[in-house]
Protein backbone atom coordinates (compact mmCIF):
# COMPACT_ATOMS: atom_id res chain seq x y z
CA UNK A 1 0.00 0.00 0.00
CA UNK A 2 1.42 3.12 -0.63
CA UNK A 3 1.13 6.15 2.04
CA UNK A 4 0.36 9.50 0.42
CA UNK A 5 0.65 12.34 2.24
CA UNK A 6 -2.18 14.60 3.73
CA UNK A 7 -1.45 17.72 1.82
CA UNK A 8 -1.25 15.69 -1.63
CA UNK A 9 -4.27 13.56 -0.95
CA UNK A 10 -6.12 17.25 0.03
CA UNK A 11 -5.18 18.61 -3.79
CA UNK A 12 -6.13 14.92 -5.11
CA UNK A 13 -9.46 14.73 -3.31
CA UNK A 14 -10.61 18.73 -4.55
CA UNK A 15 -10.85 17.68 -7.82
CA UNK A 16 -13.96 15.34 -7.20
CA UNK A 17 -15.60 18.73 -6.91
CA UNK A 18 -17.90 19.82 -9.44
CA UNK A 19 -17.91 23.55 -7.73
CA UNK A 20 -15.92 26.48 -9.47
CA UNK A 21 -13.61 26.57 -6.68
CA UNK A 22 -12.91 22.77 -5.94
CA UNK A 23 -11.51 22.45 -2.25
CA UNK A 24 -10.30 18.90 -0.48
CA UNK A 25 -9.84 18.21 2.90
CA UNK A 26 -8.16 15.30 4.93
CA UNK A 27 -8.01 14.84 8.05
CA UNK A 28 -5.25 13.00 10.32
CA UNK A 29 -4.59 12.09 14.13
CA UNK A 30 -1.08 9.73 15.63
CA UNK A 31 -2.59 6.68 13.96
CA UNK A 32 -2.75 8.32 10.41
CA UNK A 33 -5.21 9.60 8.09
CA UNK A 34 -9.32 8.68 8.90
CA UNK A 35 -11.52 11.05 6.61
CA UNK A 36 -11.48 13.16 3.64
CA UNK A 37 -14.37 15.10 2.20
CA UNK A 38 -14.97 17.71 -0.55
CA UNK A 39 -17.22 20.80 -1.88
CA UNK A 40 -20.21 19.94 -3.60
CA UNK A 41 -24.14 20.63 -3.86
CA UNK A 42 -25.50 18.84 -1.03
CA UNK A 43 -28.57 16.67 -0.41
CA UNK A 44 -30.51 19.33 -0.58
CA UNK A 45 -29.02 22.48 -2.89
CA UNK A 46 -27.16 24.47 -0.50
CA UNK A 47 -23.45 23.24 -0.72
CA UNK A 48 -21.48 21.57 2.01
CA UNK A 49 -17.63 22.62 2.79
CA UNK A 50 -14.59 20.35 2.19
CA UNK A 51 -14.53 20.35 5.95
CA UNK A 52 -18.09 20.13 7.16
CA UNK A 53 -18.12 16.80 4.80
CA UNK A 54 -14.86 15.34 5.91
CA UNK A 55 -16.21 16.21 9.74
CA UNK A 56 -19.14 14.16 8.64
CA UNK A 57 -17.55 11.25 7.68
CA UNK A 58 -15.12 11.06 10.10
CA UNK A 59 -14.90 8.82 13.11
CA UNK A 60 -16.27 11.69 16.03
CA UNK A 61 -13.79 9.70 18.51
CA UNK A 62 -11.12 10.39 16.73
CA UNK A 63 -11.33 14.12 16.12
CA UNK A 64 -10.15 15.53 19.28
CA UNK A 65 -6.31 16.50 18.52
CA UNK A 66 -6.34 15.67 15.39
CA UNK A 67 -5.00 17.63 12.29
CA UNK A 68 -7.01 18.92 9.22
CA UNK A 69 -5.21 19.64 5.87
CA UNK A 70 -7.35 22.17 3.54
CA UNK A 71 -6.11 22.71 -0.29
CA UNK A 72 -8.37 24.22 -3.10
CA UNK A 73 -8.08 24.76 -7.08
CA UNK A 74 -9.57 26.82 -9.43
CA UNK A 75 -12.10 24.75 -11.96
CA UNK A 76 -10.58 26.34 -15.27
CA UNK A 77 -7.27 27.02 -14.50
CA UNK A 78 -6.23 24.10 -12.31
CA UNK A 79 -4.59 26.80 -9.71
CA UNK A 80 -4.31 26.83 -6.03
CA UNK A 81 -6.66 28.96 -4.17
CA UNK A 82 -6.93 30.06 -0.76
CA UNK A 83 -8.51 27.68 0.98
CA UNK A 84 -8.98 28.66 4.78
CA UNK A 85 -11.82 27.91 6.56
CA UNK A 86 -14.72 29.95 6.39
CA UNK A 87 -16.19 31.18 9.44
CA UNK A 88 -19.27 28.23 10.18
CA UNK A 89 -16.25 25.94 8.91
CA UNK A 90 -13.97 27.51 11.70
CA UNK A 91 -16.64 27.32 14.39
CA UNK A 92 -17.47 23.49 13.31
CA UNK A 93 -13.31 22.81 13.75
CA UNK A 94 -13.46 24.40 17.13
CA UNK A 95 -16.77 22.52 18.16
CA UNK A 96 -14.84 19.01 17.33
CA UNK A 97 -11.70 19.32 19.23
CA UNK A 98 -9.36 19.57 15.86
CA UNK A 99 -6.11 21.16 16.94
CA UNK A 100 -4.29 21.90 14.12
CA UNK A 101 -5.37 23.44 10.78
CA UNK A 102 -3.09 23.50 7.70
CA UNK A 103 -4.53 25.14 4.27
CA UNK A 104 -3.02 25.72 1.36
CA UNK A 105 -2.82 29.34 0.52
CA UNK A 106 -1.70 29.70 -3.32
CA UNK A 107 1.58 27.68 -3.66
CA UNK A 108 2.46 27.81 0.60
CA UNK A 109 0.88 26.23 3.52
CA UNK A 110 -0.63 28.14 6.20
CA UNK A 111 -0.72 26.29 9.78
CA UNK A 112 -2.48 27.42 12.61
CA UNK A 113 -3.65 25.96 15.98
CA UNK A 114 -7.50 25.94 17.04
């Protein structure tokens, strides 16, 4: 099995995206990565965040201290975007005990601690 790392499987998991802005997330804790999630529509219309949807899927034991990796690209161009958090995001992070967020802002990678 090959081991890909967080910030590469973040850019490889955006581009399952059918928004304008595609954005991936992963997230990690000691024992390695345990979710992923990206943009898109929603069940019902509205959109759901890279983040909310790798929260979602994620084991909820397993959140506290862990580390989420955030990367986006632009749908035409195939650029990196900015792709911190948005505010609801940012509260949802807080809310589930993740310590450490790293997002990719252009071609560098912003970390900050919750």
């Amino acid at each position: 099995m090959i081991k890909i790392p967080p910030k590469e499987l973040a850019i490889d998991i955006s581009k399952r995206s059918t928004c304008r802005v595609k954005v991936g997330s992963v997230i990690e804790d000691k024992n390695g990565i345990f979710s992923w999630g990206w943009n898109h529509m929603g069940l019902i219309g509205l959109g759901c965040c890279a983040e909310a949807h790798a929260i979602s899927r994620a084991n909820p034991k397993r959140l506290k201290g862990s580390t989420i990796y955030i990367a986006g690209t632009h749908r035409k161009t195939g650029n990196p975007v900015p792709a911190k958090p948005c505010y609801h995001c940012h509260k949802l992070i807080l809310h589930v005990g993740i310590e450490e967020v790293i997002w990719q802002d252009k071609y560098l990678w912003e970390v900050y601690y919750v």
